[in-house]
N, C-alpha and C. Protein backbone atom coordinates (compact mmCIF):
# COMPACT_ATOMS: atom_id res chain seq x y z
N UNK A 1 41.92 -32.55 39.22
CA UNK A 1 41.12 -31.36 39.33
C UNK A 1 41.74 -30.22 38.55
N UNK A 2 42.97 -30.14 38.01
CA UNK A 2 43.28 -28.90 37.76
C UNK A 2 43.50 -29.29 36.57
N UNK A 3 43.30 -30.04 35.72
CA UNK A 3 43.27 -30.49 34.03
C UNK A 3 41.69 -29.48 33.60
N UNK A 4 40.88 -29.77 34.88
CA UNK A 4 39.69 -29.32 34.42
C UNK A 4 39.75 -28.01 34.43
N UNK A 5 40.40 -27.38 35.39
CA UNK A 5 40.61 -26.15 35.71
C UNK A 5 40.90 -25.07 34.33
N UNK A 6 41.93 -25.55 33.74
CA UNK A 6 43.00 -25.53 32.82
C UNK A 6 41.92 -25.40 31.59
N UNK A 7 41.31 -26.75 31.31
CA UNK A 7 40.31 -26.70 30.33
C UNK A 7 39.05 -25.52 30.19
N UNK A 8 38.69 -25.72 31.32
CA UNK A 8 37.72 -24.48 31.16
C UNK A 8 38.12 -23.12 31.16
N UNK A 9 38.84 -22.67 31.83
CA UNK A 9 39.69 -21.67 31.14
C UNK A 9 40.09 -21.13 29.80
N UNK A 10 40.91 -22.10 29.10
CA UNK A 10 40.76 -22.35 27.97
C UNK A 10 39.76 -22.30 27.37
N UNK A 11 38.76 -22.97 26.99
CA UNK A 11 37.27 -22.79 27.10
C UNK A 11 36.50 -21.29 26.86
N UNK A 12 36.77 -20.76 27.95
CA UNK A 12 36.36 -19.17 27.99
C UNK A 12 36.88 -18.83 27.35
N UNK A 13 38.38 -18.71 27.63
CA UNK A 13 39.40 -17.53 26.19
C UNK A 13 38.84 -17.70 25.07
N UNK A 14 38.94 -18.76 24.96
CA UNK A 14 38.63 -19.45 22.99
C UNK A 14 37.20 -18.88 22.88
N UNK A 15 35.89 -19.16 23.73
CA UNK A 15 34.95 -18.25 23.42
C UNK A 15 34.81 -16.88 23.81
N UNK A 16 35.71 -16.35 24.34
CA UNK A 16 35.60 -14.38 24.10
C UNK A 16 36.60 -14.01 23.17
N UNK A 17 37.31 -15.05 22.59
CA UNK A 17 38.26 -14.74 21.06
C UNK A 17 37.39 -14.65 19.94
N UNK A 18 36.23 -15.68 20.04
CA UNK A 18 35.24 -15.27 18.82
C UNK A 18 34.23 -14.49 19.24
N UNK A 19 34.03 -14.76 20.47
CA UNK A 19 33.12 -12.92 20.28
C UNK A 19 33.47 -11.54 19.73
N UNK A 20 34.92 -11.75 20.46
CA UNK A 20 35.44 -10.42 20.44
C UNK A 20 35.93 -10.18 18.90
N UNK A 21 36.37 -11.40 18.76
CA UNK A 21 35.92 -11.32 16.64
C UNK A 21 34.97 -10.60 15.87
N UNK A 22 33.89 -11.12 16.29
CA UNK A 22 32.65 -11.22 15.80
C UNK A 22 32.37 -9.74 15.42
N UNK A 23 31.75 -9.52 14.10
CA UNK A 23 30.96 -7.64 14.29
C UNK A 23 29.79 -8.22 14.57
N UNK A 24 29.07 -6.52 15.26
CA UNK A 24 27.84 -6.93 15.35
C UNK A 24 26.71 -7.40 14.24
N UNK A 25 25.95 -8.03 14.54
CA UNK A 25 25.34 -8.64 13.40
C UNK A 25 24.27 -7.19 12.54
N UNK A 26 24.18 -6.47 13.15
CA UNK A 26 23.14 -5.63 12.33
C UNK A 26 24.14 -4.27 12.36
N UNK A 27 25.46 -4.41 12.39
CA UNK A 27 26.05 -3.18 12.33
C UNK A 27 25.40 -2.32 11.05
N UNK A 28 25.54 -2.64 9.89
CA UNK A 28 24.98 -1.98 9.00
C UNK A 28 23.77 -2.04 8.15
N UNK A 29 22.70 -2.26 8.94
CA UNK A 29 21.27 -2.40 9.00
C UNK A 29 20.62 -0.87 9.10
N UNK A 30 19.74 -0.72 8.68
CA UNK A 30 19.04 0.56 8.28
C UNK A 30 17.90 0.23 8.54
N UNK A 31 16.95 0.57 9.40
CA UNK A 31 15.73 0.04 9.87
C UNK A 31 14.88 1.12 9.27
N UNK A 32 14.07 1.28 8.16
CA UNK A 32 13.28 2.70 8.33
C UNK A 32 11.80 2.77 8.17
N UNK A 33 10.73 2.97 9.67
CA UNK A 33 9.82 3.50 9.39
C UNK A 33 9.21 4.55 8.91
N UNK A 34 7.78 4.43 7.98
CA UNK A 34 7.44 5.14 7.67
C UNK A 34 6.19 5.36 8.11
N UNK A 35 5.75 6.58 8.65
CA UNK A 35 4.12 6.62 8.88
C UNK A 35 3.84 6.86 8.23
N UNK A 36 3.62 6.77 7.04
CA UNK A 36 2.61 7.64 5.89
C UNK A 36 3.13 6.32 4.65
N UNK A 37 2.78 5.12 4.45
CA UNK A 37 3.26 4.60 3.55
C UNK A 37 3.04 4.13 2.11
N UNK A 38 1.54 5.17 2.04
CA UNK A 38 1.47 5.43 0.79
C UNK A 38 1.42 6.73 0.60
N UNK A 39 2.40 7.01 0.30
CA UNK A 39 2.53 8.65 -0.20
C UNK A 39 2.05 8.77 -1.48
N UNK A 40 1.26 8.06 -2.65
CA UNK A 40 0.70 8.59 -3.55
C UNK A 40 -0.51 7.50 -3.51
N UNK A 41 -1.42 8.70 -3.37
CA UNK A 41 -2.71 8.14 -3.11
C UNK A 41 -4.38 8.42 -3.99
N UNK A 42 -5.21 8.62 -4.16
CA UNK A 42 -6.26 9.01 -4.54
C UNK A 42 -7.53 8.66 -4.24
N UNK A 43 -8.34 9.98 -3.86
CA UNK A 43 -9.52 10.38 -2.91
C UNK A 43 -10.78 10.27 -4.47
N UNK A 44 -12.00 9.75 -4.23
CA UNK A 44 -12.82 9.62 -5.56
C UNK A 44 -13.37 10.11 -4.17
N UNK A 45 -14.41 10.79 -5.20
CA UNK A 45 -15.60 11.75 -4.54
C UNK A 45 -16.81 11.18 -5.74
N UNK A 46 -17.41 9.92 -5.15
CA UNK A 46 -18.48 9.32 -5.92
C UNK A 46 -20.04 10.06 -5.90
N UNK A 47 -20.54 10.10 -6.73
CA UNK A 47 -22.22 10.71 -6.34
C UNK A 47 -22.88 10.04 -7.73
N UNK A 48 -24.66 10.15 -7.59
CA UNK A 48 -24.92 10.00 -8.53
C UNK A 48 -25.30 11.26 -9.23
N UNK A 49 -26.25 11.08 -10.15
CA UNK A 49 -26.62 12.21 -11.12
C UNK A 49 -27.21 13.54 -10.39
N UNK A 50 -27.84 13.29 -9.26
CA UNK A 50 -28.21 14.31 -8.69
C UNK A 50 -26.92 14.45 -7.26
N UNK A 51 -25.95 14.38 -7.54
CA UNK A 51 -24.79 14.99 -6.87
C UNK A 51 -25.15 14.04 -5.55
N UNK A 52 -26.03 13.17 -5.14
CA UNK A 52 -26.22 12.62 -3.84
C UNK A 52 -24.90 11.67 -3.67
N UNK A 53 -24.27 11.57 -2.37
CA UNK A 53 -23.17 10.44 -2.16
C UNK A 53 -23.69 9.15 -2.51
N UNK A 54 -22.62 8.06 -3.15
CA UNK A 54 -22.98 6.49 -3.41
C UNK A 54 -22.15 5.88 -2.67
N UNK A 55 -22.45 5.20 -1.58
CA UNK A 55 -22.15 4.06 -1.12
C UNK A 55 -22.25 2.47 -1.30
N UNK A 56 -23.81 2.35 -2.00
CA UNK A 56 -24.17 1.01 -2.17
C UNK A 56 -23.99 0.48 -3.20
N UNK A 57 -22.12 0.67 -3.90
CA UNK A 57 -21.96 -0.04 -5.17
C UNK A 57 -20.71 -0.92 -4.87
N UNK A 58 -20.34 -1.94 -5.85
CA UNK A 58 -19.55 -2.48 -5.97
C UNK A 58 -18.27 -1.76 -6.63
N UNK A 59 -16.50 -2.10 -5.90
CA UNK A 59 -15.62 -1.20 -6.15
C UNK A 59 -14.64 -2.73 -6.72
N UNK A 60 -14.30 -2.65 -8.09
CA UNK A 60 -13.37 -3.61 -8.97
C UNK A 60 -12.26 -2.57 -9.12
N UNK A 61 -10.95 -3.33 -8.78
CA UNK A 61 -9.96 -2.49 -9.46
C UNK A 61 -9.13 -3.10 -10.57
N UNK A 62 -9.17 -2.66 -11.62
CA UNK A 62 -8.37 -3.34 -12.69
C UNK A 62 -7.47 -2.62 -13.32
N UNK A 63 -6.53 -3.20 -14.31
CA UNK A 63 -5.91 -2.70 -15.31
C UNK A 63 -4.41 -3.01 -15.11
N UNK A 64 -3.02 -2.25 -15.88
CA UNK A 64 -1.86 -3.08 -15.57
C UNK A 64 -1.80 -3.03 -14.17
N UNK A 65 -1.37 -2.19 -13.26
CA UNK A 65 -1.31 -2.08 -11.93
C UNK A 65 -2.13 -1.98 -10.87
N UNK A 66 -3.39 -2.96 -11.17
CA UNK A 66 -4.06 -3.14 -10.36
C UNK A 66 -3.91 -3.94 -8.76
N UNK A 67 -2.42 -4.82 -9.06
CA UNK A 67 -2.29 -5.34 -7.70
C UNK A 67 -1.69 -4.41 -6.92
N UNK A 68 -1.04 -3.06 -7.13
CA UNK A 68 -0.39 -2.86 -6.04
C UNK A 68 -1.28 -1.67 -5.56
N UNK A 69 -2.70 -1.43 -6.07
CA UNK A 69 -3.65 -0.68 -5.42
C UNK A 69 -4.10 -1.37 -3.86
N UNK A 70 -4.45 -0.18 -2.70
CA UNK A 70 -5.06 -1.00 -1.84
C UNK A 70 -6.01 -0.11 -1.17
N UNK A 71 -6.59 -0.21 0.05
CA UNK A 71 -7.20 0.66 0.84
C UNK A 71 -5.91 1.84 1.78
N UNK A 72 -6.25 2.10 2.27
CA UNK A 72 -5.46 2.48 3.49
C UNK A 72 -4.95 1.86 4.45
N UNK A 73 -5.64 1.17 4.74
CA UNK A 73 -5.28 -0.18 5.73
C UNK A 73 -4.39 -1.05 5.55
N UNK A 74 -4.24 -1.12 3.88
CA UNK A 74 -3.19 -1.78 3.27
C UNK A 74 -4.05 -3.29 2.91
N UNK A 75 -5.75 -3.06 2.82
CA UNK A 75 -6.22 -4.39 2.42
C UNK A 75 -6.42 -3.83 0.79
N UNK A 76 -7.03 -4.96 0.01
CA UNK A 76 -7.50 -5.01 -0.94
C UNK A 76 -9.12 -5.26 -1.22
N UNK A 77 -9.52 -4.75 0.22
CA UNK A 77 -11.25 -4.16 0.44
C UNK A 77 -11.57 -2.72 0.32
N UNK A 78 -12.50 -2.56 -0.94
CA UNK A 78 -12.69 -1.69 -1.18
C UNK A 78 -13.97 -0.68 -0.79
N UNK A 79 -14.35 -0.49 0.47
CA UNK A 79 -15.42 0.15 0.48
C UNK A 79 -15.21 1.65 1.12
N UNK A 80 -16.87 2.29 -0.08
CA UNK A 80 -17.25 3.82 0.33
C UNK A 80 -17.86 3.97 0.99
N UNK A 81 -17.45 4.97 2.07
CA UNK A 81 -18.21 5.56 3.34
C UNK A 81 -18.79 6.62 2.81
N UNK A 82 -20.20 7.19 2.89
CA UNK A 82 -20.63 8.56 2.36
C UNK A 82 -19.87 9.12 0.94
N UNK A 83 -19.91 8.00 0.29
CA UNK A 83 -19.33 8.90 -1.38
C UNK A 83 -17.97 8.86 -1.27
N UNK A 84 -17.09 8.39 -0.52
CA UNK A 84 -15.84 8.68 -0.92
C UNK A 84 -15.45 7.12 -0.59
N UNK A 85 -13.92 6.93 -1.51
CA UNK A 85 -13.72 6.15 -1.59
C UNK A 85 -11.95 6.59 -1.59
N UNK A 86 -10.55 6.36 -0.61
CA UNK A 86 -9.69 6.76 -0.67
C UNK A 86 -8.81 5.48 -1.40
N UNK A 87 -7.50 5.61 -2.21
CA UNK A 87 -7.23 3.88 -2.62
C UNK A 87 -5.70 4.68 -2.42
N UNK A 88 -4.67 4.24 -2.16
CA UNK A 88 -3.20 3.92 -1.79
C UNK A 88 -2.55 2.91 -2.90
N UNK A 89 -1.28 3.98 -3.20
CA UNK A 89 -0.40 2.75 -4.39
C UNK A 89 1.06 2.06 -3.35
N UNK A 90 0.63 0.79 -3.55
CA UNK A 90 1.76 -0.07 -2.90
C UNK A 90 3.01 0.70 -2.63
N UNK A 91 3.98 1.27 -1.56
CA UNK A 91 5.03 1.66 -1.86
C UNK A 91 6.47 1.32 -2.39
N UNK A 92 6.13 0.06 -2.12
CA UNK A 92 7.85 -0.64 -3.57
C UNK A 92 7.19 -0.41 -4.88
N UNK A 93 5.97 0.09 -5.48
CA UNK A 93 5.64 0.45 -6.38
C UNK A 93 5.23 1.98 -7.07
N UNK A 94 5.87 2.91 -6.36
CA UNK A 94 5.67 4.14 -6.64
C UNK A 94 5.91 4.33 -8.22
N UNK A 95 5.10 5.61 -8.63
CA UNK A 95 5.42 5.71 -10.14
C UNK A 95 7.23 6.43 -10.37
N UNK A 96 7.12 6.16 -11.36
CA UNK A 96 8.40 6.88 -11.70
C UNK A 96 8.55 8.24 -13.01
N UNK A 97 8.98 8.74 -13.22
CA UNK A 97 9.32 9.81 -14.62
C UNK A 97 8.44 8.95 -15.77
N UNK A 98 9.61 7.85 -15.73
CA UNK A 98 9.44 6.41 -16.95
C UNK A 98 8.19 5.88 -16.94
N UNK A 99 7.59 5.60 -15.97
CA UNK A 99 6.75 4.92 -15.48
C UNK A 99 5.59 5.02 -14.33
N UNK A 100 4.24 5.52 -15.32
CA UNK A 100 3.68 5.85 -14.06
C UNK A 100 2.77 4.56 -13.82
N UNK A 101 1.88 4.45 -12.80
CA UNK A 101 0.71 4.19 -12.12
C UNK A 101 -0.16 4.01 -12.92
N UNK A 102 -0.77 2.95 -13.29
CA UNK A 102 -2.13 3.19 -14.33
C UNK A 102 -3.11 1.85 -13.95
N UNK A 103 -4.41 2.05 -13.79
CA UNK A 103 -5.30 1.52 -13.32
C UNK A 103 -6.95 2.07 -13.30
N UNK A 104 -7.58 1.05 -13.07
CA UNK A 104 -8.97 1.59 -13.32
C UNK A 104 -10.23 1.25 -12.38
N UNK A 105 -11.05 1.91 -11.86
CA UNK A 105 -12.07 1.92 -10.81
C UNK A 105 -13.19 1.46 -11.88
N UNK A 106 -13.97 0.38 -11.31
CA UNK A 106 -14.99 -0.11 -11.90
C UNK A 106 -16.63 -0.22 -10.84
N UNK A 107 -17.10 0.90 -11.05
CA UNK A 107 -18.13 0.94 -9.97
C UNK A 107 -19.40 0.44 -10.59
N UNK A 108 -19.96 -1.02 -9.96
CA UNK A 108 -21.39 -1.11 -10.22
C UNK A 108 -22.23 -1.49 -9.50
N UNK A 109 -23.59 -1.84 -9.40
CA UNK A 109 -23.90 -2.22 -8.29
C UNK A 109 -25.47 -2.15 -8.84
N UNK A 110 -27.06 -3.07 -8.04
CA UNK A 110 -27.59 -2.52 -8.35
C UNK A 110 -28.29 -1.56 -8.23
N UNK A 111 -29.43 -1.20 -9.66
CA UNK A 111 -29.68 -0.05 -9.79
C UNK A 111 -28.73 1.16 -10.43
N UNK A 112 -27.90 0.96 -10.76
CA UNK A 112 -26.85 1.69 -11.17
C UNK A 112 -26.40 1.15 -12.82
N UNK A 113 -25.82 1.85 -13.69
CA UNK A 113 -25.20 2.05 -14.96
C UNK A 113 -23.33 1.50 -14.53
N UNK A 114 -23.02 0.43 -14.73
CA UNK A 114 -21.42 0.39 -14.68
C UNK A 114 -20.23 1.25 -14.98
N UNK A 115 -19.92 1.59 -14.39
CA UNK A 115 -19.08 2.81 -14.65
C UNK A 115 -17.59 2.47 -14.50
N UNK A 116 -16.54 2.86 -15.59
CA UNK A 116 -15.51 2.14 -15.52
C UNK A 116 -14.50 3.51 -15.59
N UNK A 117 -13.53 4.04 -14.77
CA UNK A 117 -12.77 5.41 -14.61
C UNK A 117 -11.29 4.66 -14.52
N UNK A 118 -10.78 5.16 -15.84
CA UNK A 118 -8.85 4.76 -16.10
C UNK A 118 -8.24 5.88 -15.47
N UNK A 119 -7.64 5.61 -14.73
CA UNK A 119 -6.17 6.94 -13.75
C UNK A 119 -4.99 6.27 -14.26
N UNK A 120 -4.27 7.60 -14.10
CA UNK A 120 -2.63 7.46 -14.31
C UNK A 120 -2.65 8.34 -13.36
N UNK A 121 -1.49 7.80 -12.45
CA UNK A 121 -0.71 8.44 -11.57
C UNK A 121 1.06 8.83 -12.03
N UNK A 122 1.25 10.34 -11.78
CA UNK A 122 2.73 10.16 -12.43
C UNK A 122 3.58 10.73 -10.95
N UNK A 123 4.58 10.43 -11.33
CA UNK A 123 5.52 10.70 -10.10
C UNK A 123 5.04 11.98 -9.37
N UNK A 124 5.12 13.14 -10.06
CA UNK A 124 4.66 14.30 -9.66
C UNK A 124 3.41 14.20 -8.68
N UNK A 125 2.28 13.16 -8.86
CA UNK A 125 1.14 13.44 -8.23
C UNK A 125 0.91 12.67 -6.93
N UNK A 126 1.26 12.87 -6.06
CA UNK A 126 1.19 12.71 -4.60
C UNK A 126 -0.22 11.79 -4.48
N UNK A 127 -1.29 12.89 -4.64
CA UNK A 127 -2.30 12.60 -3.82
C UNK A 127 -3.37 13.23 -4.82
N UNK A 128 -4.13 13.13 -5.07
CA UNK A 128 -5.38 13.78 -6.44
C UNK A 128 -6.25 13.20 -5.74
N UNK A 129 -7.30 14.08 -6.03
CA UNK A 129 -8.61 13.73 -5.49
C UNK A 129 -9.39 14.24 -7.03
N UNK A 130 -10.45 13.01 -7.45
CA UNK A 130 -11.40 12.95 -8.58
C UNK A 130 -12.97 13.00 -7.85
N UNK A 131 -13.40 13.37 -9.00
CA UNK A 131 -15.39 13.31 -8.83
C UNK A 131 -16.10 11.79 -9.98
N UNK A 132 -16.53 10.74 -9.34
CA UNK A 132 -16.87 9.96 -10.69
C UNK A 132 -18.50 10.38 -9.72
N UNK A 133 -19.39 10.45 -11.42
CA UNK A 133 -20.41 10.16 -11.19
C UNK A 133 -21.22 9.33 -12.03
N UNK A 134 -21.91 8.40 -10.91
CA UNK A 134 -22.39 7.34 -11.54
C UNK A 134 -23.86 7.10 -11.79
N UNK A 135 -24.56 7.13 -12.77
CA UNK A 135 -26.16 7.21 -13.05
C UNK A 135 -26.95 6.15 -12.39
N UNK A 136 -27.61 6.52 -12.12
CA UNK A 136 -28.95 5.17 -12.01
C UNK A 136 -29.63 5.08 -13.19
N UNK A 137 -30.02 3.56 -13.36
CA UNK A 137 -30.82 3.11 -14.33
C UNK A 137 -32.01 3.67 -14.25
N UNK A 138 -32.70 3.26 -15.63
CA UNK A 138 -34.06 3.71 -15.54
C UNK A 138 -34.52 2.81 -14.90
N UNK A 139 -35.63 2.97 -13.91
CA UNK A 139 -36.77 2.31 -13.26
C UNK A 139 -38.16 2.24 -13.34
């Protein structure tokens, strides 16, 4: 009985020697939320020719940096509520001095003229809000 005694004892020491070794595993971990995680963003204020809001078009986003465009939500669904249309740049992709943001809104839909609007975003610009307006065809 007392071999076992002995052993488990042993046992313990030897495992609170490597605990007490051990650092904590996330000692130098940096956790950081952000609420706001696209800090450079842009608000389109769509209408047609007679200044009325457009909702019922199709929203393409293209050009070099078209993947790291999104909604707010953080999807890559693009729809306008009453004429506006808000879009968010990925944040591991913010522009830089060197390097800005460049991409393009392609609104068509029918009844409508295709309308294709190129943005650059540069570091400086947070948040811009534009006016596209888009014609209706003749009928």
């Amino acid at each position: 009985m007392k071999p076992h005694k002995h052993l488990i004892i042993l046992l313990i020491t030897t495992v609170l020697i490597i605990i007490q070794g051990c650092e904590h595993p996330l000692k130098d971990v940096e956790v950081e939320v952000d609420p706001d995680p696209f800090a450079y963003g842009v608000l389109l204020q769509i209408t047609d020719e007679h200044d009325n809001p457009v909702s019922d078009v199709t929203v393409t986003i293209g050009g070099q940096d078209a993947e790291y465009i999104y909604n707010l939500n953080g999807y890559k669904q693009f729809d306008i509520e009453k004429g506006v249309l808000i879009l968010g740049i990925h944040p591991l992709h913010r522009p830089t001095e060197n390097k800005p943001v460049t991409f393009s809104v392609q609104l068509s839909g029918s009844g409508y003229v295709t309308e294709t609007t190129p943005f650059t975003i540069t570091a400086a610009q947070y948040t811009s809000a534009y006016s596209i307006q888009i014609r209706r065809t003749e009928t």
